[in-house]
Protein backbone atom coordinates (compact mmCIF):
# COMPACT_ATOMS: atom_id res chain seq x y z
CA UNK A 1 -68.98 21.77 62.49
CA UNK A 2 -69.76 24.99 60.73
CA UNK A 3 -66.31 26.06 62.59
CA UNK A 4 -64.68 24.19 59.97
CA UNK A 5 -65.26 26.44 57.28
CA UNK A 6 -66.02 29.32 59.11
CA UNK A 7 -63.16 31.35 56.49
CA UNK A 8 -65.45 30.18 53.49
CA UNK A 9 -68.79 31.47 54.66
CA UNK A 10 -67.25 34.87 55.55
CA UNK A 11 -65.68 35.72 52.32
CA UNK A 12 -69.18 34.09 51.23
CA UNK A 13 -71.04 36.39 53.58
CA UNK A 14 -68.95 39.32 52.73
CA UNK A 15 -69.70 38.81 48.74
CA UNK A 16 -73.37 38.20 49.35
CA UNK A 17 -74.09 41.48 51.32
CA UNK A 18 -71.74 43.66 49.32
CA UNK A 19 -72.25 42.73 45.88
CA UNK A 20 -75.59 43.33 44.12
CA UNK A 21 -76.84 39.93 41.95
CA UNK A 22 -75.04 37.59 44.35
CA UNK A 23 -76.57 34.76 45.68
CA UNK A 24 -76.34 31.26 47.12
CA UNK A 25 -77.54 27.75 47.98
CA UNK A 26 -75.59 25.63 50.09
CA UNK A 27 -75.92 21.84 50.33
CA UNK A 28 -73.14 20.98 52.93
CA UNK A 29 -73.57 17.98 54.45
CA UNK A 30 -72.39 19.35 57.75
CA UNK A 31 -75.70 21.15 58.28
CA UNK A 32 -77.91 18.12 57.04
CA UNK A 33 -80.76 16.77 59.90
CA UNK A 34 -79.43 13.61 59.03
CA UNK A 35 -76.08 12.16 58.73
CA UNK A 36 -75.13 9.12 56.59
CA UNK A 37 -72.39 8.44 54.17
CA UNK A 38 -73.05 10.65 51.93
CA UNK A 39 -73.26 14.28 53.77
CA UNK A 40 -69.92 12.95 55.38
CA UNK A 41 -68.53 12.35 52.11
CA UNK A 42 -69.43 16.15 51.12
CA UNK A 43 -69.80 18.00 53.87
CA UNK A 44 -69.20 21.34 51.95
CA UNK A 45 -71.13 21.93 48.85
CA UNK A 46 -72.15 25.54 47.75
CA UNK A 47 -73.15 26.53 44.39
CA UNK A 48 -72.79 30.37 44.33
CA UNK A 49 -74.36 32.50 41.09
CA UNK A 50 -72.94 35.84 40.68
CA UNK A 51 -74.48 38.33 38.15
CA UNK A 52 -72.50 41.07 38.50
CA UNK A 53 -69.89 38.74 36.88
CA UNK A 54 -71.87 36.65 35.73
CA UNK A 55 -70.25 33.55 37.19
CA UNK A 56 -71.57 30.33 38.70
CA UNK A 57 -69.00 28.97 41.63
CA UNK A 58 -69.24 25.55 43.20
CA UNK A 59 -66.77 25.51 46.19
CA UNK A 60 -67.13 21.94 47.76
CA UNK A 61 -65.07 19.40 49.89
CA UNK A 62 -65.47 15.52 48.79
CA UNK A 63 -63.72 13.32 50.51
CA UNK A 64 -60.59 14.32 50.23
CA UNK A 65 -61.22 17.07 47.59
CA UNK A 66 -61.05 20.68 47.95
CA UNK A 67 -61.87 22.62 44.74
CA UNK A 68 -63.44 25.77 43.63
CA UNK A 69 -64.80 25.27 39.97
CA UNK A 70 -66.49 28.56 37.80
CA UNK A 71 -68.08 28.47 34.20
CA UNK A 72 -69.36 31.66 33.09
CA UNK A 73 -73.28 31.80 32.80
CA UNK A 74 -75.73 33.31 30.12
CA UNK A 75 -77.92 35.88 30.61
CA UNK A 76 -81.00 33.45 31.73
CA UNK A 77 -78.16 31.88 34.22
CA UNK A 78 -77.80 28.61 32.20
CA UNK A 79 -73.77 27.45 32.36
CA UNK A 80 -71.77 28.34 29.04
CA UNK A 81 -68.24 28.00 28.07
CA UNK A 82 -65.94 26.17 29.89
CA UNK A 83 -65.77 25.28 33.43
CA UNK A 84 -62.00 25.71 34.95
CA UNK A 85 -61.11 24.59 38.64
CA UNK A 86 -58.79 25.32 41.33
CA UNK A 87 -57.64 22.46 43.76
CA UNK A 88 -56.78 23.08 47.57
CA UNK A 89 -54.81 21.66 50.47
CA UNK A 90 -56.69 22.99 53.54
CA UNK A 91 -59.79 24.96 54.16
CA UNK A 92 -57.56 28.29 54.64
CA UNK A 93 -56.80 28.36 50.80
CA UNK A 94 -59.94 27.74 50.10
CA UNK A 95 -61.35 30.70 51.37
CA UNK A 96 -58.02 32.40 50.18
CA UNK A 97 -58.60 31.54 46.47
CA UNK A 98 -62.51 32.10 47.09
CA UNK A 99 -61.95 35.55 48.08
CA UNK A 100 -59.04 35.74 44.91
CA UNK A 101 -61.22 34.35 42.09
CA UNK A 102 -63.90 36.99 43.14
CA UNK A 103 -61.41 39.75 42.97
CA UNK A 104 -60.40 38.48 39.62
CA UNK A 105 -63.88 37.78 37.99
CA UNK A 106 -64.59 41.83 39.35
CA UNK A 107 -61.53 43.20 37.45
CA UNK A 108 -62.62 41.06 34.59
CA UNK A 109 -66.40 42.00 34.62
């Protein structure tokens, strides 16, 4: 099922080994042991913390919800400010506004 959202986990992979401070947990339900309801209901579900921007991500798929949402983070990684979102149609703009929003946060940084 990972083949679903193959897009997101390169432009994932690609941050993660090329930026410095980047890292990830992921808590897709597409890769749980077990399947019920609820990993069905969000089978994609990474929270990302970036510290060269110093930016925590959340790029997940609920039900019918695809949305990348950002806050900035302080400098012992708790959230602060506001968090802003961007909703999708399909998986391929979600790893096209992934890939965007990280370009963006580096020009901003």
């Amino acid at each position: 099922m990972m083949k679903k959202y193959r897009e997101v986990y390169k432009v994932l992979e690609r941050r993660w080994q090329t930026v410095r401070g980047c890292s990830f947990r992921d808590f897709s339900g597409w890769n749980a042991a077990q399947q019920s309801y609820i990993t069905r209901y969000r089978p994609l579900w990474l929270i990302i913390e970036d510290r060269a921007t110093m930016q925590r991500i959340w790029v997940t798929h609920q039900g019918q919800d695809m949305e990348i949402t950002y806050a900035a983070m302080d400098g012992q990684g708790r959230n602060s400010g506001e968090s802003r979102r961007i909703r999708c149609t399909s998986k391929a703009q979600l790893a096209q506004e992934l890939e965007g929003l990280f370009s963006r946060l580096d020009v901003a940084a």
